[in-house]
Protein backbone atom coordinates (compact mmCIF):
# COMPACT_ATOMS: atom_id res chain seq x y z
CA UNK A 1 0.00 0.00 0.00
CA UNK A 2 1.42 3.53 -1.46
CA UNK A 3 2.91 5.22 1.50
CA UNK A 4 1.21 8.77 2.53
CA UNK A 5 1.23 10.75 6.10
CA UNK A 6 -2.02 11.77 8.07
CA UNK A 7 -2.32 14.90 6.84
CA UNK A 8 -2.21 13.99 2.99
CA UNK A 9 -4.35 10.98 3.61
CA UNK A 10 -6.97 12.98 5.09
CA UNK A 11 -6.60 16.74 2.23
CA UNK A 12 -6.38 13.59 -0.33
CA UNK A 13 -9.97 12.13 0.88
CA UNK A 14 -11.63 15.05 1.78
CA UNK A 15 -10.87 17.97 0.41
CA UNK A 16 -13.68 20.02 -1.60
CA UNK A 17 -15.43 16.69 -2.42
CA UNK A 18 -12.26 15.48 -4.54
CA UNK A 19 -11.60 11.95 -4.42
CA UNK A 20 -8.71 9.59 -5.52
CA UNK A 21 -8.62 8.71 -9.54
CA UNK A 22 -10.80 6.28 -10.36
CA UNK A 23 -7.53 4.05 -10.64
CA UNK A 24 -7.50 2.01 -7.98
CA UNK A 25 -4.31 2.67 -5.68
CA UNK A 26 -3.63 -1.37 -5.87
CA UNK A 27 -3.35 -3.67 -8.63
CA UNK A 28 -6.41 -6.67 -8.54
CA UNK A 29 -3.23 -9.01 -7.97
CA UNK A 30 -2.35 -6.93 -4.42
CA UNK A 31 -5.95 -6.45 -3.43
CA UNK A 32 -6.69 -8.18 -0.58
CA UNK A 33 -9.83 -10.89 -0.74
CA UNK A 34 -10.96 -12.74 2.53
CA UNK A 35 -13.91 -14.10 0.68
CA UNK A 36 -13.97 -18.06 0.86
CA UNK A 37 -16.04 -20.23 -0.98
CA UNK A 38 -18.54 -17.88 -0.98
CA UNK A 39 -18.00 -16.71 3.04
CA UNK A 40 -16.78 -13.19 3.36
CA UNK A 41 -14.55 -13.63 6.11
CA UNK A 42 -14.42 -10.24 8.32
CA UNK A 43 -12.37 -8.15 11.15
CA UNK A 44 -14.12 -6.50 13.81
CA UNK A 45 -11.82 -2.96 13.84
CA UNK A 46 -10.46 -1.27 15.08
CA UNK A 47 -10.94 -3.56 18.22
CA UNK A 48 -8.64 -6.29 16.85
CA UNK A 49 -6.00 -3.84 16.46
CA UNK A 50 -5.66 -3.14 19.68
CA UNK A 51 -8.43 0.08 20.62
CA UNK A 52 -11.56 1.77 18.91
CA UNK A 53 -9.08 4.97 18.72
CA UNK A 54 -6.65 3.59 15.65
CA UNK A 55 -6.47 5.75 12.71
CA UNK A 56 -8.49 4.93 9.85
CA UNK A 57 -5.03 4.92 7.79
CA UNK A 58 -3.75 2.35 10.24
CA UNK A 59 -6.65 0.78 10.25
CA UNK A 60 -6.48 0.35 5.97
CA UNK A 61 -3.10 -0.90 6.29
CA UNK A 62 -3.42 -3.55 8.76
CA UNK A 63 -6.09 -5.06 6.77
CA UNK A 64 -4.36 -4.77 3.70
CA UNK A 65 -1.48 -6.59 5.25
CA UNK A 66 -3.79 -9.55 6.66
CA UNK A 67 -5.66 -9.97 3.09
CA UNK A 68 -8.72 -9.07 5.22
CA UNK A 69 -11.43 -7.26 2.61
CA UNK A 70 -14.31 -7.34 4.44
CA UNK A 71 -15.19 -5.44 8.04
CA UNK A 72 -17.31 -4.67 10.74
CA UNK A 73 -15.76 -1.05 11.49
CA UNK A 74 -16.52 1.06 14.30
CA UNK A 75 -17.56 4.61 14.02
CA UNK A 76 -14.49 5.98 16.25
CA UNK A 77 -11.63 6.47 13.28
CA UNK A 78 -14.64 7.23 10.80
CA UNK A 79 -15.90 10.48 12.86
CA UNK A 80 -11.91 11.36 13.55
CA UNK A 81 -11.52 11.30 10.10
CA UNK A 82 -14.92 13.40 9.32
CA UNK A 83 -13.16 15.96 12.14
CA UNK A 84 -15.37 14.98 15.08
CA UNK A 85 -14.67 16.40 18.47
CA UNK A 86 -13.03 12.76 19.07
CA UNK A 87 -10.32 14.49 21.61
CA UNK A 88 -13.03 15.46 23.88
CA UNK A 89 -13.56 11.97 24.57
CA UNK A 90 -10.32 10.37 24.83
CA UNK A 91 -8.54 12.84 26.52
CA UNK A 92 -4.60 12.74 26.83
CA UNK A 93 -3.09 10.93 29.66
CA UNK A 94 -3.11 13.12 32.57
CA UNK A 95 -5.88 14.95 31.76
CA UNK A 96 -9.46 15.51 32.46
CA UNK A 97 -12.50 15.36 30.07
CA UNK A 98 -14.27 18.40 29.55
CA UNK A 99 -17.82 18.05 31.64
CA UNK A 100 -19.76 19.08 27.86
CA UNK A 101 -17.86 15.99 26.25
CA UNK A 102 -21.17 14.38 25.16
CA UNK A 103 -23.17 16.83 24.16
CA UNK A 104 -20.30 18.64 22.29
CA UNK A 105 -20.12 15.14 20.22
CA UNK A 106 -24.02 15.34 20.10
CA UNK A 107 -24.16 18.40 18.38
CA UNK A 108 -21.52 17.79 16.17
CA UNK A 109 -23.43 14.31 15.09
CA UNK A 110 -26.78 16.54 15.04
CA UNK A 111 -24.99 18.63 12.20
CA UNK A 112 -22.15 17.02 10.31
CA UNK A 113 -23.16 15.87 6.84
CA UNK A 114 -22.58 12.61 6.85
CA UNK A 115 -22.17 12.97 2.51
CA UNK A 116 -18.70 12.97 3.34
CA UNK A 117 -17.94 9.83 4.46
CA UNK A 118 -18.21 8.38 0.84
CA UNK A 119 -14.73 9.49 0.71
CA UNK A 120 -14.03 7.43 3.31
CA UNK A 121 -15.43 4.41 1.93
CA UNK A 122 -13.91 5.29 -1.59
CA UNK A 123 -11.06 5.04 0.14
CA UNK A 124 -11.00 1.77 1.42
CA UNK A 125 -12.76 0.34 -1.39
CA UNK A 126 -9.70 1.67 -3.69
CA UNK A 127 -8.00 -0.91 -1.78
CA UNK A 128 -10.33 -3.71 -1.79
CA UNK A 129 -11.87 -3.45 1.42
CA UNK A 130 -14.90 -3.51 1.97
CA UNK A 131 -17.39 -2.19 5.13
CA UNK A 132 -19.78 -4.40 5.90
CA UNK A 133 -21.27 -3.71 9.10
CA UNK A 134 -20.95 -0.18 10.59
CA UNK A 135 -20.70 -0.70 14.85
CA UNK A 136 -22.19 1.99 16.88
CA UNK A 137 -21.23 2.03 20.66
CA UNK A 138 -24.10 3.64 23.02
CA UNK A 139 -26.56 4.00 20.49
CA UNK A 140 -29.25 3.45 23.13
CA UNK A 141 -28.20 6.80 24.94
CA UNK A 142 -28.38 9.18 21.79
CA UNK A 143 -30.86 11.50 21.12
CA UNK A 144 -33.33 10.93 17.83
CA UNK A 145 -30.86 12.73 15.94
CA UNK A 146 -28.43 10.93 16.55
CA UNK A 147 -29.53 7.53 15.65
CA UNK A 148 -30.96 9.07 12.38
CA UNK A 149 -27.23 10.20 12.05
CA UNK A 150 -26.11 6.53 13.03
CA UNK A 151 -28.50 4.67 10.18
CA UNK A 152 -26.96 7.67 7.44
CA UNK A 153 -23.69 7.18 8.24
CA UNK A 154 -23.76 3.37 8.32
CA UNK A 155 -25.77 3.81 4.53
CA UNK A 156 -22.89 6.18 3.54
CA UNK A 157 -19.86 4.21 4.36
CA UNK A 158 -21.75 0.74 2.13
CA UNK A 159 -22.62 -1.03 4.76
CA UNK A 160 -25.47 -3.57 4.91
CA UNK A 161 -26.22 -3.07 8.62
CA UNK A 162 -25.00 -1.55 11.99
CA UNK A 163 -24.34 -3.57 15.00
CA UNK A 164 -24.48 -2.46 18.51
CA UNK A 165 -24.54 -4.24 22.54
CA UNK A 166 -27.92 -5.66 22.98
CA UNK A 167 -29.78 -4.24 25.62
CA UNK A 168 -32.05 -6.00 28.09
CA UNK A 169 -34.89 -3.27 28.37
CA UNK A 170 -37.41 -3.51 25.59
CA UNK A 171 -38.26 -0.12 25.59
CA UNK A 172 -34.73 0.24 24.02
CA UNK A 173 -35.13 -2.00 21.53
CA UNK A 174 -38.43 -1.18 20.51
CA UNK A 175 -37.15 2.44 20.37
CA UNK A 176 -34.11 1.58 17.90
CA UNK A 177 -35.52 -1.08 16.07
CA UNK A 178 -38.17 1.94 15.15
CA UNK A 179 -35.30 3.72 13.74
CA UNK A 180 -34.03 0.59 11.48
CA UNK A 181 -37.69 -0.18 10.66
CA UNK A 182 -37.92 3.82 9.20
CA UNK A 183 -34.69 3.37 7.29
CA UNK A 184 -35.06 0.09 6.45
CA UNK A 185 -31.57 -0.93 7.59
CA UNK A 186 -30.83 -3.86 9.61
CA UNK A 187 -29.07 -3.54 13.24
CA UNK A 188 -27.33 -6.41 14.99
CA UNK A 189 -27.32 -6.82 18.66
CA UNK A 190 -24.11 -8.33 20.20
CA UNK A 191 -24.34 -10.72 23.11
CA UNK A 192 -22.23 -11.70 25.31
CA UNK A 193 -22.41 -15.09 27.90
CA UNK A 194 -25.44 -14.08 29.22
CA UNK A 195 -27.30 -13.24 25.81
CA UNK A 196 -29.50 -16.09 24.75
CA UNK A 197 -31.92 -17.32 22.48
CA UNK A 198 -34.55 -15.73 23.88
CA UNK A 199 -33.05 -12.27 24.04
CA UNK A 200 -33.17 -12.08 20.80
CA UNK A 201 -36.21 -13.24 20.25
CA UNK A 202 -37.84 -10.43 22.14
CA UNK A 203 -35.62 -8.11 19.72
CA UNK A 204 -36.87 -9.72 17.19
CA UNK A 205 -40.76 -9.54 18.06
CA UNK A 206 -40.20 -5.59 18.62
CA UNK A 207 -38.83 -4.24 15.26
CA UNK A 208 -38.83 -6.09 11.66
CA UNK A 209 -35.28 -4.41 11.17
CA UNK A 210 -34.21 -5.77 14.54
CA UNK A 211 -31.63 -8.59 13.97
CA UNK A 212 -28.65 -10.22 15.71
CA UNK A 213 -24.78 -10.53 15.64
CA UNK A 214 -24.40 -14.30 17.38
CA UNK A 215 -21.24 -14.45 18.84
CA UNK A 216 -20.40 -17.61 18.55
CA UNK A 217 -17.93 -18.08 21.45
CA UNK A 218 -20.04 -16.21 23.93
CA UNK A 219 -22.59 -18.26 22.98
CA UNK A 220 -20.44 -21.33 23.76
CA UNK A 221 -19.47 -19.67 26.98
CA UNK A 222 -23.12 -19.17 28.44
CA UNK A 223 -23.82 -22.68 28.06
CA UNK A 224 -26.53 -22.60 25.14
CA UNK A 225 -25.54 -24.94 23.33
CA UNK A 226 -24.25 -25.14 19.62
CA UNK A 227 -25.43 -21.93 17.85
CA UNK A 228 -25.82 -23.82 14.82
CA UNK A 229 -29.57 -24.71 15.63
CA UNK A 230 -30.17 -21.01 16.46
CA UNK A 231 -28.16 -19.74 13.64
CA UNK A 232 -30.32 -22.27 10.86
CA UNK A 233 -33.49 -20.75 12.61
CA UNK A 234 -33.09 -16.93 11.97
CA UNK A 235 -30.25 -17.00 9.35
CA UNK A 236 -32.70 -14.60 8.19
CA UNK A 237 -32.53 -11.89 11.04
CA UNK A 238 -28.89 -12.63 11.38
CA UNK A 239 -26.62 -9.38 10.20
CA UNK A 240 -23.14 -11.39 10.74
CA UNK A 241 -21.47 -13.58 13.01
CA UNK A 242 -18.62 -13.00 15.33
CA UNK A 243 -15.64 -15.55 15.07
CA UNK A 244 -13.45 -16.54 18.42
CA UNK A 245 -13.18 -19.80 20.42
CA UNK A 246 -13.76 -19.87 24.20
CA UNK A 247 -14.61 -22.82 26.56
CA UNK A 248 -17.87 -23.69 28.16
CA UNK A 249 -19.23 -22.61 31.28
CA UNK A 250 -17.92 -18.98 30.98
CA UNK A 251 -14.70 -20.01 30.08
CA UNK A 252 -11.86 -18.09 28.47
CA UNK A 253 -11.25 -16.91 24.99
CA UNK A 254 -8.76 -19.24 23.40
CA UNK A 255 -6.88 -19.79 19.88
CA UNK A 256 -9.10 -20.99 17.45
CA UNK A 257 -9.02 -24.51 18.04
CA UNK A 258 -8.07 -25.11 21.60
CA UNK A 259 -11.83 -24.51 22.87
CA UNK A 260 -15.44 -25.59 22.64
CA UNK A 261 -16.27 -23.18 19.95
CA UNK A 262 -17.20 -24.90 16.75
CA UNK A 263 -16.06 -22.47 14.43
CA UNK A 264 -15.72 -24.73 11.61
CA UNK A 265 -19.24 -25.87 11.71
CA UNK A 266 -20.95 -22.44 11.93
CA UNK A 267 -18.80 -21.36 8.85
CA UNK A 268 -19.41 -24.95 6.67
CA UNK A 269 -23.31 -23.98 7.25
CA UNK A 270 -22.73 -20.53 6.14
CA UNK A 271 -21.16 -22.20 3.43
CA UNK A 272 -23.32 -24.59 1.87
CA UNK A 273 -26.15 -22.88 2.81
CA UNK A 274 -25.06 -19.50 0.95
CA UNK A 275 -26.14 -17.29 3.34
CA UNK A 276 -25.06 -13.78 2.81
CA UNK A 277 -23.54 -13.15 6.72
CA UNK A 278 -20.46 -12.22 7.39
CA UNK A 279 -17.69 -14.34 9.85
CA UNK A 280 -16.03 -11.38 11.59
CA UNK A 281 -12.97 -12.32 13.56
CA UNK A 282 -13.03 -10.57 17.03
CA UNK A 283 -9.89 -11.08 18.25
CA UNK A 284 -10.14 -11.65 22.42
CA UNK A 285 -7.30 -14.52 23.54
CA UNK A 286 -3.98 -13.33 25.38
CA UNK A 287 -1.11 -12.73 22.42
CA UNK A 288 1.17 -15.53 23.32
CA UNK A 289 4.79 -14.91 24.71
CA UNK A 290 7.43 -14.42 21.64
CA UNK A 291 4.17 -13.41 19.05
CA UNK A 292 2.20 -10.51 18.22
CA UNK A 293 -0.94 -9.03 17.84
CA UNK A 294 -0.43 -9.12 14.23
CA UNK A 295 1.25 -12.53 13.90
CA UNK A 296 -1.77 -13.88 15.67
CA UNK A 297 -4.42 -12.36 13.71
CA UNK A 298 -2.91 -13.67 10.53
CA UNK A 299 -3.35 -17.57 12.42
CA UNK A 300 -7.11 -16.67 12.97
CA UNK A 301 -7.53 -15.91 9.13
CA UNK A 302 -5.63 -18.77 8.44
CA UNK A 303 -7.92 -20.96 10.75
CA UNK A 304 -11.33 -19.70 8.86
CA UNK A 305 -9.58 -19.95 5.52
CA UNK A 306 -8.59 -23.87 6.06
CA UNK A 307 -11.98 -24.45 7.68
CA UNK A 308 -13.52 -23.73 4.53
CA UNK A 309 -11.39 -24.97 2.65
């Protein structure tokens, strides 16, 4: 990937609506493509790099090293890049928030034209990657507004859906899921161990646009089971999946392949059964002495490439 600083990557993308040439920056050979017999095998970033707070250029590169072309991207480095008060809520070290932090970033939601992150996704796409899913952390806390600027944004940057933390009061959901049902636009609530079947099943009942993001290894975790039965079921309500292996009975997350997590069934039935949900990697086990972050996301890749194999 051509080399360029912060400053040129962001006058390049954004400046008075001019975008790259329509050359792409890579050739087809050097684009990446983490689509496997059929599965579009994702990253969950910039979590698995480390922090939501990674520049979008970092960010681009990373995936472009791992072959990764497909993401579920959060909206942290896509507001930085659109010039969002972002320093207001990650304040250097040593220093104090401003009390106005959230409503400074409200109003700045409220108002920003959200137009201009197609250069954003140009962007990426240039380089063969692709935004799938468009994760939006405290969604249930905004203001109208702001959730009408969530489902934009998500439409802007090519995604098919948003994802967000499920929440456990209905009011919430049935408050969202109004949003998704008036733009048409899926959003898929993230469980963790103690997210079950039934949880989103009440989603479900409370929106048409309300649909899930089954993490499989949390799943494993709470002690429901396979997720394959659940997975068959709604395949239809089910925005993507999230990939990681951890043991039973609120166990640990592990590499792929040392727990209870069967990855390579849930991706074989996503498989065969040509199901249009993406397997996004969320990268959660300890890096192991002597490796790296990096190193180890590469394995995970690996892992979901052979299991489809």
């Amino acid at each position: 990937m051509p080399n360029f600083n912060r400053r040129q990557f962001s006058t390049l993308a954004l400046s008075s609506g001019l975008f790259y040439s329509s050359r792409s920056l890579l050739s087809a050979a050097e684009k990446p493509n983490s689509k496997v017999a059929g599965v579009q095998i994702g990253m969950n970033v910039p979590y698995n790099f480390g922090g939501n707070y990674v520049s979008a250029e970092e960010v681009l590169k990373n995936c472009v090293e791992l072959g990764v072309s497909g993401l579920e991207l959060r909206t942290q480095p896509v507001e930085a890049f659109l010039g969002a008060p972002i320093k207001l809520t990650k304040p250097a070290k040593g220093e104090k928030a401003p009390k106005d932090d959230g409503l400074q970033l409200r109003q700045w939601r409220e108002t920003t034209d959200v137009s201009k992150a197609a250069a954003y996704r140009k962007l990426y796409e240039d380089a063969g990657v692709f935004i799938g899913i468009v994760k939006v952390d405290g969604i249930f806390k905004m203001s109208d507004a702001e959730i009408d600027y969530a489902f934009k944004l998500g439409k802007a940057l090519g995604a098919s859906a948003l994802s967000t933390e499920i929440s456990h009061d209905e009011a919430e959901l049935k408050r969202v899921g109004s949003f998704a049902d008036k733009h048409q636009f899926p959003i898929g609530y993230h469980g963790h161990h103690t997210t079950g079947p039934e949880d989103w099943e009440k989603a479900f009942a409370l929106a048409k646009f309300n649909f899930a993001n089954v993490d499989i290894g949390h799943f494993v975790a709470g002690d429901f089971g396979s997720p394959v039965p659940f997975i068959t079921k709604y395949h239809e309500r089910i925005t993507h999946v999230h990939i990681k292996d951890r043991k039973k009975a609120k166990g640990p997350s592990v590499i792929f392949g040392e727990g209870d997590t069967p990855i390579k069934d849930v991706l074989c039935l996503i498989r065969d059964n040509k199901w249009p949900i993406q397997a996004t990697i969320e990268f959660e086990y300890k890096v192991p002495e002597g490796s790296t972050r990096m190193a180890e996301l590469a394995k995970t890749v690996k892992y979901c490439r052979d299991a489809l194999s």
